[in-house]
Protein backbone atom coordinates (compact mmCIF):
# COMPACT_ATOMS: atom_id res chain seq x y z
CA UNK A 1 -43.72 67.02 -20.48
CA UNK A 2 -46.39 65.05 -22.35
CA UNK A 3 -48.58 62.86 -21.50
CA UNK A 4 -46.16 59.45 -20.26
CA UNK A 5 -49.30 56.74 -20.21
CA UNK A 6 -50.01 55.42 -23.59
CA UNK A 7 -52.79 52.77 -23.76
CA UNK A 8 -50.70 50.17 -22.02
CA UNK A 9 -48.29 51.54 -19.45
CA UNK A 10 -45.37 53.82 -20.28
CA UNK A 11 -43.19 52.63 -23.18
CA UNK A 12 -39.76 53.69 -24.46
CA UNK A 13 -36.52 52.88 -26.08
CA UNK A 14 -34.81 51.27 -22.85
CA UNK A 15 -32.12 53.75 -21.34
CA UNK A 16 -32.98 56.26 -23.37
CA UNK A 17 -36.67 57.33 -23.23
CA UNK A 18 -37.51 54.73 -20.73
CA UNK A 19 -34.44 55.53 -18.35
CA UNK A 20 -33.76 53.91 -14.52
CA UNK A 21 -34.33 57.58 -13.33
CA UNK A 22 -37.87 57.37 -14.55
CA UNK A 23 -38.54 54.37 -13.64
CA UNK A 24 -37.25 55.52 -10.05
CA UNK A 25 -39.47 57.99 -10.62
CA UNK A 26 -42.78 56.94 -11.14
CA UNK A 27 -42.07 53.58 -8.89
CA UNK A 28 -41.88 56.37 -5.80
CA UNK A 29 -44.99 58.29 -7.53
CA UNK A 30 -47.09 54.91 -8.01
CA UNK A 31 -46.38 54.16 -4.20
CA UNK A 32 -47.68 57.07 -2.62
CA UNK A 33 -50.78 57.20 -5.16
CA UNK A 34 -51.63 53.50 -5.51
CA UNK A 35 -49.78 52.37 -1.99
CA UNK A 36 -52.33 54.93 -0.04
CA UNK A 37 -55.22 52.13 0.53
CA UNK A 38 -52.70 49.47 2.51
CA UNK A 39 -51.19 52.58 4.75
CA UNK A 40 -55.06 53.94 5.52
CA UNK A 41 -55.84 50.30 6.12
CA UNK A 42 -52.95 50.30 8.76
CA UNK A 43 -50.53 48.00 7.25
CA UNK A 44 -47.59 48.44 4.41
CA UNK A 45 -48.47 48.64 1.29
CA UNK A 46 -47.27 45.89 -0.80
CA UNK A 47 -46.83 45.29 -4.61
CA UNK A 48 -45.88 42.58 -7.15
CA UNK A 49 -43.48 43.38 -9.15
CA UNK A 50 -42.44 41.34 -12.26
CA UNK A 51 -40.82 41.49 -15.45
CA UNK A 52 -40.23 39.69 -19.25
CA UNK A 53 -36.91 38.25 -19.98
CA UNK A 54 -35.61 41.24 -21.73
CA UNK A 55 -31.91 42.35 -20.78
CA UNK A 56 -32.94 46.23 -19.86
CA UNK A 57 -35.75 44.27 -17.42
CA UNK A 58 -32.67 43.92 -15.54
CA UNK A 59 -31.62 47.60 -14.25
CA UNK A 60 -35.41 48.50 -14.88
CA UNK A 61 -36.70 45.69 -11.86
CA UNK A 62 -33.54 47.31 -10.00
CA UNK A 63 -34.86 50.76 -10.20
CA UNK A 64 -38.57 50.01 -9.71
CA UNK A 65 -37.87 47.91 -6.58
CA UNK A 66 -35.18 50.50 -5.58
CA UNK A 67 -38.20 53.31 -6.12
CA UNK A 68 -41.03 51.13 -4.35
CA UNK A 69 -39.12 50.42 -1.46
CA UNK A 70 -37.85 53.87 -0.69
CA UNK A 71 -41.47 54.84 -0.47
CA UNK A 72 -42.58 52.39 2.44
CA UNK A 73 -43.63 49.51 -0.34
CA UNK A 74 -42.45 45.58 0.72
CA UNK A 75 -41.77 44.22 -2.42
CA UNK A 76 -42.48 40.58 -3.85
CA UNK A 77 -40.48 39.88 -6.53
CA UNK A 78 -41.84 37.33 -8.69
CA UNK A 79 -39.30 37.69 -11.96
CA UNK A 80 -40.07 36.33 -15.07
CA UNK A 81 -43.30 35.64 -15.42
CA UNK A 82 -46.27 36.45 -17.68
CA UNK A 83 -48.23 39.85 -17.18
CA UNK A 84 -51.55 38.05 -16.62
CA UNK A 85 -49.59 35.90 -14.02
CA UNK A 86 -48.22 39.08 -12.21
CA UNK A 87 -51.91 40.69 -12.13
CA UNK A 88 -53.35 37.00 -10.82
CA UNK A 89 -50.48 37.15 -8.15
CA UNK A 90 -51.39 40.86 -7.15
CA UNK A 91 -55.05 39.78 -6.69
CA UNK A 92 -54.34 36.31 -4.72
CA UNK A 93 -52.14 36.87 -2.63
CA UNK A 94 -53.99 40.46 -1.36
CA UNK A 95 -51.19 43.01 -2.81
CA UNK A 96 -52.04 46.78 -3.10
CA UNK A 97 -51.01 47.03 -6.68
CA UNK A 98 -48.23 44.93 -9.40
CA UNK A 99 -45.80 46.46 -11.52
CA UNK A 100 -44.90 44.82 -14.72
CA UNK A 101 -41.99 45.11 -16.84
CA UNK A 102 -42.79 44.33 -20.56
CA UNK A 103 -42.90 46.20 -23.31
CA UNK A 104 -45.30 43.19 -24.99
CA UNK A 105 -44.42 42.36 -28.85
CA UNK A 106 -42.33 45.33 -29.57
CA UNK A 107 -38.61 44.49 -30.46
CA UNK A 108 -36.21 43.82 -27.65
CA UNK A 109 -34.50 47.54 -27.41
CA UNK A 110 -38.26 48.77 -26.44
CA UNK A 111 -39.40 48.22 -22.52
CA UNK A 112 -42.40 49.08 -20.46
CA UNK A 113 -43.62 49.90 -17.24
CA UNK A 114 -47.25 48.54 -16.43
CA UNK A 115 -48.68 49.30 -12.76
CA UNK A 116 -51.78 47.35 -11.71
CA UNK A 117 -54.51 48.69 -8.99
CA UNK A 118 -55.37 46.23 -6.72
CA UNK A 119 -56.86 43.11 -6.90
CA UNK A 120 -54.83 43.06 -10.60
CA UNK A 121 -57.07 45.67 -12.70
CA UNK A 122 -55.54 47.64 -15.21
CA UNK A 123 -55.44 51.33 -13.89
CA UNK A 124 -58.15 54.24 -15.30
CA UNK A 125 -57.34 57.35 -16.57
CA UNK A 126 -58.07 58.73 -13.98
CA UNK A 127 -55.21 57.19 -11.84
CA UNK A 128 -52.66 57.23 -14.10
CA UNK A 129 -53.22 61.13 -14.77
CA UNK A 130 -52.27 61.12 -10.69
CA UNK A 131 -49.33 59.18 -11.23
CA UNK A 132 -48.22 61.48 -13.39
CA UNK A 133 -49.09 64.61 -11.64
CA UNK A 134 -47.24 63.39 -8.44
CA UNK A 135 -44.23 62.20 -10.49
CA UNK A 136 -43.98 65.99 -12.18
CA UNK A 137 -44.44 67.27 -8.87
CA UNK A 138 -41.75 65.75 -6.98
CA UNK A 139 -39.60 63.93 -9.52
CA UNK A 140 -36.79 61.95 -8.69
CA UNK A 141 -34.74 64.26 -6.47
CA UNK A 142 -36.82 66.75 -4.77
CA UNK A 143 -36.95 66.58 -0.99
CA UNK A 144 -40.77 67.56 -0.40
CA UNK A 145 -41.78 63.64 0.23
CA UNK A 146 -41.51 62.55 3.58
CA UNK A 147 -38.67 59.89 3.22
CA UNK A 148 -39.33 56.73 5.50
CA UNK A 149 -36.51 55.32 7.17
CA UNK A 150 -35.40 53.13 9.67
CA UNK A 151 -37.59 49.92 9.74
CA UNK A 152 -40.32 51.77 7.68
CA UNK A 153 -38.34 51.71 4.83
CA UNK A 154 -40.17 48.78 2.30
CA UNK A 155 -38.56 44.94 2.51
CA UNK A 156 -37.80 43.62 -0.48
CA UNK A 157 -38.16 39.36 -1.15
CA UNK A 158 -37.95 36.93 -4.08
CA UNK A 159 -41.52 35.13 -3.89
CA UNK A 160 -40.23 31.95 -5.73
CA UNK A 161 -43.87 30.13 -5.37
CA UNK A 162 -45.33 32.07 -8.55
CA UNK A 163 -44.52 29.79 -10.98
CA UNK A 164 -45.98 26.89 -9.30
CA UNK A 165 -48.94 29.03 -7.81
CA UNK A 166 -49.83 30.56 -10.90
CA UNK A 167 -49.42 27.66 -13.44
CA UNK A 168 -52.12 25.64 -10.53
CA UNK A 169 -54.66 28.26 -11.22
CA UNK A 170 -54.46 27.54 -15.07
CA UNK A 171 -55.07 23.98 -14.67
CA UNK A 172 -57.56 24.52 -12.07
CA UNK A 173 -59.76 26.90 -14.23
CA UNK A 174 -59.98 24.41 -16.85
CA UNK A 175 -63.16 22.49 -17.85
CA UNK A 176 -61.61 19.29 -18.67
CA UNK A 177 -57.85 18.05 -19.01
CA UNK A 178 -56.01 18.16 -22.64
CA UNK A 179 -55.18 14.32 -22.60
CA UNK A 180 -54.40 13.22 -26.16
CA UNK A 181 -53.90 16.90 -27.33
CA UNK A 182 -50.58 16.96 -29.46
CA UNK A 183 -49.76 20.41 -28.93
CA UNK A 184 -46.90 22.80 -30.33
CA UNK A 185 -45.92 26.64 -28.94
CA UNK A 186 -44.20 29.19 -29.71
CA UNK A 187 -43.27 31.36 -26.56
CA UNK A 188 -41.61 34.43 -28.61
CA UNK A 189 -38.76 33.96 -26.16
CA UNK A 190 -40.66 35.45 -23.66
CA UNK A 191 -42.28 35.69 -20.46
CA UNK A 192 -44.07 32.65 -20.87
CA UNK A 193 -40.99 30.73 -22.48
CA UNK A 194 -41.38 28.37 -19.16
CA UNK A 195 -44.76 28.76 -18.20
CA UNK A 196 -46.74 27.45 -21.14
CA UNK A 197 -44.95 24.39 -22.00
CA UNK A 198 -45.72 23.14 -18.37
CA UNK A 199 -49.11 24.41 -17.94
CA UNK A 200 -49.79 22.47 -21.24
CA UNK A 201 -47.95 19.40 -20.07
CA UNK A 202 -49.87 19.52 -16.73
CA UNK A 203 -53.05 19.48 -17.92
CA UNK A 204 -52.57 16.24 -19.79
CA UNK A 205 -51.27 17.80 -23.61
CA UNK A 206 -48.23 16.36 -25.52
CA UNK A 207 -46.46 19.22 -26.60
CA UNK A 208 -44.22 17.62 -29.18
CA UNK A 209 -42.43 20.94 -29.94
CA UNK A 210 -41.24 24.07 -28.96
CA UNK A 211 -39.96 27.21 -30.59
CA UNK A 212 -39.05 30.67 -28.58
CA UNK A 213 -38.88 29.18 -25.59
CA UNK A 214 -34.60 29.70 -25.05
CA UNK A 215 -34.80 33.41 -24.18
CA UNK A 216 -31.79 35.33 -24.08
CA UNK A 217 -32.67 38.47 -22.77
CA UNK A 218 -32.04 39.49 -26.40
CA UNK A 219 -34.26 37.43 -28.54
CA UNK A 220 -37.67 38.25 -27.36
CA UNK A 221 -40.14 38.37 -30.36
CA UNK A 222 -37.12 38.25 -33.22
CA UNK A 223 -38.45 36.39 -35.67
CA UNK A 224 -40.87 34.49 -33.61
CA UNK A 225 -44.18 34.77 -31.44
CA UNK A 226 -47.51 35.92 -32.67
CA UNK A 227 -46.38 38.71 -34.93
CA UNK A 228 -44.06 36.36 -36.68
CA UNK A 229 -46.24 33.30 -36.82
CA UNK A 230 -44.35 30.89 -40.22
CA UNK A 231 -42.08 29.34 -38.43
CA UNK A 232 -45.13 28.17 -36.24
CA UNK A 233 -47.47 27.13 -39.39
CA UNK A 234 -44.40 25.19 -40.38
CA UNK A 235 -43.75 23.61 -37.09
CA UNK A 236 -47.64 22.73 -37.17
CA UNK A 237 -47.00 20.99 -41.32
CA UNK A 238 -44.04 19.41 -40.08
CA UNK A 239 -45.29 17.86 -36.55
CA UNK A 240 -48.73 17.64 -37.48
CA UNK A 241 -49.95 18.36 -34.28
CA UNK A 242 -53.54 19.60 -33.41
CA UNK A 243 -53.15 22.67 -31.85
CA UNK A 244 -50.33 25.29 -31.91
CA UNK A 245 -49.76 28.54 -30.21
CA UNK A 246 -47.82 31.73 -30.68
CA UNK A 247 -47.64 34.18 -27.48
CA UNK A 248 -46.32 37.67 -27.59
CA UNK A 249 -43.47 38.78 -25.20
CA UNK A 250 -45.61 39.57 -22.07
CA UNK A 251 -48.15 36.37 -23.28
CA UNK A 252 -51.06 38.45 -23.08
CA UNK A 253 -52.23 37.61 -26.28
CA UNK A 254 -52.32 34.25 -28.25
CA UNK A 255 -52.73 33.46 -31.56
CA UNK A 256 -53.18 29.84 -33.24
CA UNK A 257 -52.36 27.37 -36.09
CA UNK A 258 -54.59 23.60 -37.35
CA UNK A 259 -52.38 21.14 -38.39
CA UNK A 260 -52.37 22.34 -41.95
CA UNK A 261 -50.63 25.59 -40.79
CA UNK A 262 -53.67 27.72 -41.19
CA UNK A 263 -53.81 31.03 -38.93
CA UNK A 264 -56.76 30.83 -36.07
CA UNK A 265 -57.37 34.37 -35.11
CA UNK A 266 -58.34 36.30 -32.29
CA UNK A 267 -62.11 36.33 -33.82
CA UNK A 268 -62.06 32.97 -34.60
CA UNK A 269 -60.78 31.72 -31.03
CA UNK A 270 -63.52 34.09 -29.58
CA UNK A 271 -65.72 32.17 -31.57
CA UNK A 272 -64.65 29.08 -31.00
CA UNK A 273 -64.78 29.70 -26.70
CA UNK A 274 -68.45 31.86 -27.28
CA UNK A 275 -69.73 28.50 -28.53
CA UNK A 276 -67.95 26.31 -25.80
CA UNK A 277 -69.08 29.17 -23.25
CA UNK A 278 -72.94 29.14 -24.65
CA UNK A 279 -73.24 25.05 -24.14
CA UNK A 280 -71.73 25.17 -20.38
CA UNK A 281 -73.77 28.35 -19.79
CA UNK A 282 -71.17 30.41 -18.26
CA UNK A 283 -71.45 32.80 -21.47
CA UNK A 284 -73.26 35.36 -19.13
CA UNK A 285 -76.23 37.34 -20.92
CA UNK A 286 -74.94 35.04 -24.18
CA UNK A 287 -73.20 38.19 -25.33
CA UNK A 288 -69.32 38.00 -26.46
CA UNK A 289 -67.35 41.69 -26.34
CA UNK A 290 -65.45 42.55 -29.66
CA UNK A 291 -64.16 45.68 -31.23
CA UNK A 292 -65.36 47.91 -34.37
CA UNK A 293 -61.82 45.88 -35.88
CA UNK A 294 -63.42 42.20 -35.55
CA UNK A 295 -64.06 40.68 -38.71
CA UNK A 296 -67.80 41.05 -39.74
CA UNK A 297 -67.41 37.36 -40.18
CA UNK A 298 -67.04 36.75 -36.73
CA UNK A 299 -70.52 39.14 -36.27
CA UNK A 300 -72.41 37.24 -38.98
CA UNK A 301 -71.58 33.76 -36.66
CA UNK A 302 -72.64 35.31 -34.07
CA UNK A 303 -75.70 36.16 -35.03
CA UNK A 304 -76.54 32.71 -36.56
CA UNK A 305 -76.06 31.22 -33.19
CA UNK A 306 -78.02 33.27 -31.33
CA UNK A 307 -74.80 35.44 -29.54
CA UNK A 308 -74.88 39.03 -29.07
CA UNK A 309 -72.01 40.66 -30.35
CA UNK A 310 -71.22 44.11 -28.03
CA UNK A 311 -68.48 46.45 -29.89
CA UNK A 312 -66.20 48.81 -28.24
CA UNK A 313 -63.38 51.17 -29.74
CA UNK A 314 -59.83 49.29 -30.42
CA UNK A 315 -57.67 48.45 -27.32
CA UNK A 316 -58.43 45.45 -24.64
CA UNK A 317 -58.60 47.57 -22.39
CA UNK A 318 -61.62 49.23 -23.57
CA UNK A 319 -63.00 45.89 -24.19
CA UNK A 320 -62.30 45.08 -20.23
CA UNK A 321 -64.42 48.09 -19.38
CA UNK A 322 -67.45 46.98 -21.10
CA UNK A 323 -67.05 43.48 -19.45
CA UNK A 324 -66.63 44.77 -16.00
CA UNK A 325 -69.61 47.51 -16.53
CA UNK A 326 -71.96 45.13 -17.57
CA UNK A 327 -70.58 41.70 -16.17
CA UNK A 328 -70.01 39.71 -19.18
CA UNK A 329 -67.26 36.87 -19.48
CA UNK A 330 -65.93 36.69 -22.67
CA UNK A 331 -64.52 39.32 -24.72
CA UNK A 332 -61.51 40.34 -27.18
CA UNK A 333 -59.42 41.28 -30.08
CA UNK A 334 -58.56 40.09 -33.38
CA UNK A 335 -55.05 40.45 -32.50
CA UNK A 336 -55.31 37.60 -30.01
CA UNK A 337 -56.14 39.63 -26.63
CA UNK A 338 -59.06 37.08 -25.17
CA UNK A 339 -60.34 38.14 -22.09
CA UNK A 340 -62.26 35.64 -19.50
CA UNK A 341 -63.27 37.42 -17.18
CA UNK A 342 -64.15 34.75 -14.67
CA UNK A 343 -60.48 33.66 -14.53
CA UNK A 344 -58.28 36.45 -15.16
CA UNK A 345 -58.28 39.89 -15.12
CA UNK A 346 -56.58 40.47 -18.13
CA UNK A 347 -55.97 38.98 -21.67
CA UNK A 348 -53.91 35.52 -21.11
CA UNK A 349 -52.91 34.25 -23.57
CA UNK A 350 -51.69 30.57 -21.94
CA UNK A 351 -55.13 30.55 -20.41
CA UNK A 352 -56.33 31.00 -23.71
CA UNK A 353 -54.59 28.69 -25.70
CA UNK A 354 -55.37 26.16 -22.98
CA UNK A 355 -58.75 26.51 -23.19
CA UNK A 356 -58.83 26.03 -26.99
CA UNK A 357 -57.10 22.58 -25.70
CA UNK A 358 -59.63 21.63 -23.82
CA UNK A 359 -62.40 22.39 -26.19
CA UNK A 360 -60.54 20.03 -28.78
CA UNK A 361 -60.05 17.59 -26.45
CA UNK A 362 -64.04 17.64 -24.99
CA UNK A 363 -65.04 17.95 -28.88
CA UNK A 364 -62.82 15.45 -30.60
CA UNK A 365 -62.87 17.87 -33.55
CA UNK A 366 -60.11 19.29 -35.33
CA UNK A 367 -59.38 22.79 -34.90
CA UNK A 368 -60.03 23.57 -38.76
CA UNK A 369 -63.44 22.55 -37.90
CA UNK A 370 -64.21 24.35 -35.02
CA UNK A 371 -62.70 27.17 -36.20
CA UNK A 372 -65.15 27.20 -39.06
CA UNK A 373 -68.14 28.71 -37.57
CA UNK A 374 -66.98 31.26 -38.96
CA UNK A 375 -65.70 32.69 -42.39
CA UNK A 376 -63.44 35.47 -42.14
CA UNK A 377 -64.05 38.03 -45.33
CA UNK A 378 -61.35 39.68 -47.08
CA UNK A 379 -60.07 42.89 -45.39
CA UNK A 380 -58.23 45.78 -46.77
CA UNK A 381 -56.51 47.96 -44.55
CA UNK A 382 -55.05 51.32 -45.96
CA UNK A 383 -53.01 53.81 -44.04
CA UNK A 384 -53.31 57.23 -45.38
CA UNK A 385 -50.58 59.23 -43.73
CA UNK A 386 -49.90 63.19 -43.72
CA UNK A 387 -53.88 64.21 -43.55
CA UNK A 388 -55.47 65.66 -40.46
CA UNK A 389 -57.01 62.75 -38.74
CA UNK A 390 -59.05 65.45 -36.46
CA UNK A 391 -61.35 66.43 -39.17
CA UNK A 392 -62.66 62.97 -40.33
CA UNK A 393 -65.71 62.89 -38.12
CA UNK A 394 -66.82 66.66 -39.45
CA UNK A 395 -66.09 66.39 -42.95
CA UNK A 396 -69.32 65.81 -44.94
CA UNK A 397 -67.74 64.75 -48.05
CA UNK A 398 -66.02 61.84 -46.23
CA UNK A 399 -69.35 60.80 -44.63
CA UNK A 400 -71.24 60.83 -48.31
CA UNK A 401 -68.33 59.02 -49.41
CA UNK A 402 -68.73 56.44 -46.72
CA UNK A 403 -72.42 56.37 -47.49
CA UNK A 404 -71.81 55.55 -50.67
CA UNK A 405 -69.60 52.75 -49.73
CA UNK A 406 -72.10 51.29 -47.57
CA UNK A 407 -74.88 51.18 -50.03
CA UNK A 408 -72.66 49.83 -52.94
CA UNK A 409 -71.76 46.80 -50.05
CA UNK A 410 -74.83 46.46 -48.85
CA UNK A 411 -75.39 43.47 -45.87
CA UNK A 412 -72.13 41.91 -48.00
CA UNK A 413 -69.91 44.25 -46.58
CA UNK A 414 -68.47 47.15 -44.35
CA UNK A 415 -66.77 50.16 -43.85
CA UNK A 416 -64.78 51.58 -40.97
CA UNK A 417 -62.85 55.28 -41.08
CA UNK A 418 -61.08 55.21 -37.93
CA UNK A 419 -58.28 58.24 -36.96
CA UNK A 420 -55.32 56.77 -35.58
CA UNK A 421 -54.65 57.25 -31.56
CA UNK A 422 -50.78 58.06 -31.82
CA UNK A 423 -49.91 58.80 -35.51
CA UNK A 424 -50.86 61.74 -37.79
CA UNK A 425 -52.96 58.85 -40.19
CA UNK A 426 -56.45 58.00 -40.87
CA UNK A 427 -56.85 53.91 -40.78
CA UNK A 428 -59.41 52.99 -44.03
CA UNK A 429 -60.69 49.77 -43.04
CA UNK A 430 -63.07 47.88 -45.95
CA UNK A 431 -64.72 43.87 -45.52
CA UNK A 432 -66.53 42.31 -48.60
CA UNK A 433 -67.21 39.09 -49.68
CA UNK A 434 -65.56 39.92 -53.09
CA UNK A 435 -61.50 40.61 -52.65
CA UNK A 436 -61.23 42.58 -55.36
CA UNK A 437 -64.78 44.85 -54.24
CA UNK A 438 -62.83 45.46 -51.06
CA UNK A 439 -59.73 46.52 -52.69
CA UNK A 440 -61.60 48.58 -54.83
CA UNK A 441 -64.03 50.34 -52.01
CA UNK A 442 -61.04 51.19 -50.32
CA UNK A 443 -58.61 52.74 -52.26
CA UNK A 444 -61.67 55.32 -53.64
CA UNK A 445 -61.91 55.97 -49.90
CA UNK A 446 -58.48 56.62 -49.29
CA UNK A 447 -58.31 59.26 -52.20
CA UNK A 448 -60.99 60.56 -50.64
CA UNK A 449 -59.36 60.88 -47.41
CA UNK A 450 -56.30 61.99 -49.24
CA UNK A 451 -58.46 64.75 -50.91
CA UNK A 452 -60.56 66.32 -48.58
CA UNK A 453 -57.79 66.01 -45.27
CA UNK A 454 -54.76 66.79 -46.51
C-alpha cells in the first residue's frame, strides 16, 4: 500500500479510491492514535467532525462517525461548515482532534478526509505516518483492537451552535466593522455557501450579490469559486461593488475582484493585510511568510516598505510551520491560502476576505488602490512532462543553464526549477519585467530540461 497522506489529508475518487471501508478505517485508526491524550487524561476522547456539501460527504460523515464512535470517540457533529470553522470548533470547545470532509477545489466526484490534532493544528508527518501504520495493522476487520462496548462505546450528537459560534468569532476578530462596504461572493457552492454571506452581513457589509451559494451536493466548484473566477469579475462590472470574493469548496482559500473585475491575488491580499498589519503593529517581527511561488513583485513591495519577506517550499502547510516555529502572524500563498495566525489556525478564507473589508472600509480606498503596492510581473509557467524530476538538483548543465538565466535577468527578474511533488514533471517557473523576456527565458530552460532529463 502506498503512502495514503498527500499534503492535505487523504484524497480519492469518492467510492472508489476513497471508499466508506477506508474511511471506517482510518476513523478507528485516527481514534486510538490521536484519541490517546483525552483517555490518558481520564476522560473520552472527543472529536469534531464536519464536512462540505458534497453528496459522497454523506455516506463518508456516516462511516467516519460510525468508525470514531466504535473506538470510544463522542462525536460532535457540526455538518456543513468551513474547514477553518471545524479546526476553530476543535480548538474552542477543548476537542481531542476534528475530522473534515472536503476534498477543497477539486471537482465534485473527488472527496477527502482531513484529521486535525488538537487544539485544530494540521497533523505532522510524523502522526499521520502512525495513522497509517495502525490502519495497515489492524484494518477494518481484524479483531486485535480491544472493542469498547456497553456505555464505553462513543455518543454521537449534532452540535447545531457552530454556525452561530463560529461566524461570532469572525466578527469578533475584526478591527473595525464593514459598514458601507458593497460586497459580492462567490461561495463555489460550498462549505461556506451560508457562512460568508452572513458573516459579511454581520459585520456591517452590503452584499448586493451572490453566486455559488445554492449547493446541491453536486455543484461544488462547477464553474464557479476561486478556480473559476469570470463569472465573479463580471458580477463585480455588473454590480459595481467594492469588494468581491471567490472561496474554494472547503473556503480555505480566497481570492478577490475591484470593481473593474480585476483579479486580487493571494500576494496581493498578503500585501494588502502586511501593510494593515505593520500600522496596527500586530505584524510580529514585521516579517510576512510567502513561498519560492510568490510573485517577486510582491518581494520587491516588501522590501520598499520595510517588511521582511520569509520563503518556504510550496504548500500552506509548510508556510504554517514557519509561522508557528518562529511566531509570526501573517503568512500565505498566491493561490489565496492567507494564514493569520492570531485568529485561526489555518488558511480562512471568510476571515480573509473579511479582513480585506475592513481595511477598505478603515481606508476609504478602493481596492485597485490598495492593491497597488504592488506590481505583479509577468510569469511563465512551463510543465515539462516525461523527464526525471529526481535529477534536477544534480545536473550541472541545468544549474549553468539557470545561471545563465539569472545573469541575463539580472535584479529584473527570476528563475525557479522546481520538481513536481506528485507527477513525473519538472515545473519551469520564469518572472521578468519584459513578457516576452520571460517567455523567452523559459522555453530555453525547458529544452534544457527536456535535454539533459529525459
Amino acid at each position: 500500500m502506498g503512502r495514503l497522506f498527500g499534503t492535505d489529508g487523504v484524497r480519492g475518487v469518492a467510492n472508489e479510491g476513497l471508499t466508506a471501508e477506508l474511511a471506517l478505517g482510518l476513523s478507528v485508526a485516527a481514534a486510538h492514535v490521536l484519541g490517546d491524550a483525552g483517555a490518558f487524561e481520564g476522560h473520552r476522547p472527543i472529536a469534531v467532525v464536519g464536512r462540505d456539501p458534497r453528496a459522497s460527504g454523506e455516506f463518508l460523515e456516516a462511516a467516519v462517525i460510525a468508525g470514531l464512535a466504535s473506538a470510544g470517540v463522542d462525536v460532535l457533529r457540526v455538518g456543513v461548515l468551513p474547514t477553518p470553522a471545524v479546526a476553530y470548533l476543535t480548538g474552542a470547545l477543548g476537542a481531542d482532534f476534528g475530522v473534515m470532509l472536503s476534498a477543497s477545489h477539486n471537482a465534485m466526484p473527488d472527496n477527502g478526509i482531513k484529521f486535525l490534532a488538537r487544539g485544530g493544528h494540521k497533523l505532522d508527518d510524523a502522526i499521520e505516518d502512525a495513522i497509517e501504520a495502525h490502519y495497515a495493522r489492524y484494518g477494518v476487520g481484524d479483531e486485535n483492537w480491544q472493542r469498547p462496548t456497553g456505555e464505553a462505546v462513543g455518543r454521537v450528537r449534532s452540535y447545531n451552535e457552530g454556525f452561530d459560534r463560529y461566524v461570532a468569532h469572525l466578527i469578533g476578530v475584526l478591527p473595525n466593522r464593514l459598514d458601507g462596504i458593497r460586497v459580492v461572493i462567490d461561495g463555489a457552492h460550498g462549505a461556506a455557501a451560508r457562512v460568508a454571506p452572513e458573516a459579511f452581513a454581520r459585520a456591517g457589509a452590503e452584499v448586493v450579490h451572490t453566486l455559488g451559494t445554492e449547493p446541491t451536493g453536486l455543484n461544488i466548484n462547477d464553474g464557479v469559486g476561486s478556480t473559476h473566477l469570470d463569472k465573479l469579475r463580471a458580477a463585480m462590472k455588473e454590480y459595481q461593488a467594492d469588494l468581491g470574493i471567490a472561496l474554494d469548496g472547503d473556503a480555505d482559500r480566497c481570492l478577490a475582484a475591484d470593481p473593474e473585475g480585476n483579479e486580487v491575488d493571494g500576494d496581493q491580499i498578503i500585501a494588502i493585510l502586511a501593510l494593515a498589519m505593520k500600522e496596527a503593529g500586530t505584524l510580529r517581527r514585521n516579517t510576512a511568510v510567502a513561498t519560492v511561488m510568490s510573485n517577486l513583485g510582491f518581494k520587491q513591495a516588501m522590501r520598499r516598505e520595510g517588511i521582511e519577506v520569509v520563503e518556504t517550499s510550496v504548500g500552506d502547510r509548510y508556510v504554517l510551520e514557519a509561522m508557528k516555529a518562529e511566531g509570526y502572524a501573517l503568512g500565505g500563498e498566491q493561490s489565496g491560502h492567507v494564514i493569520l495566525l492570531d485568529h485561526a489556525t489555518t488558511g480562512d478564507g471568510t476571515l480573509t476576505g473579511l479582513m480585506l473589508g475592513a481595511r477598505l472600509a478603515a481606508t476609504r480606498k478602493p481596492l485597485a488602490e490598495l492593491a497597488a503596492v504592488m506590481t505583479r510581473l509577468p510569469q511563465v509557467l512551463i510543465n515539462v512532462k516525461g523527464v526525471d524530476r529526481t535529477r534536477v538538483n544534480a545536473s550541472e548543465e541545468l544549474t549553468q543553464a539557470v545561471k545563465e538565466a539569472e545573469t541575463e535577468l539580472g535584479d529584473t527578474g527570476r528563475v525557479l526549477l522546481r520538481p513536481s511533488g506528485t507527477e513525473p514533471l519538472v515545473r519551469v517557473m520564469v518572472e521578468a519585467a519584459d513578457p516576452e523576456q520571460a517567455k523567452a527565458v523559459a522555453e530555453r530552460l525547458a529544452e534544457a530540461v527536456r535535454t539533459h532529463l529525459g
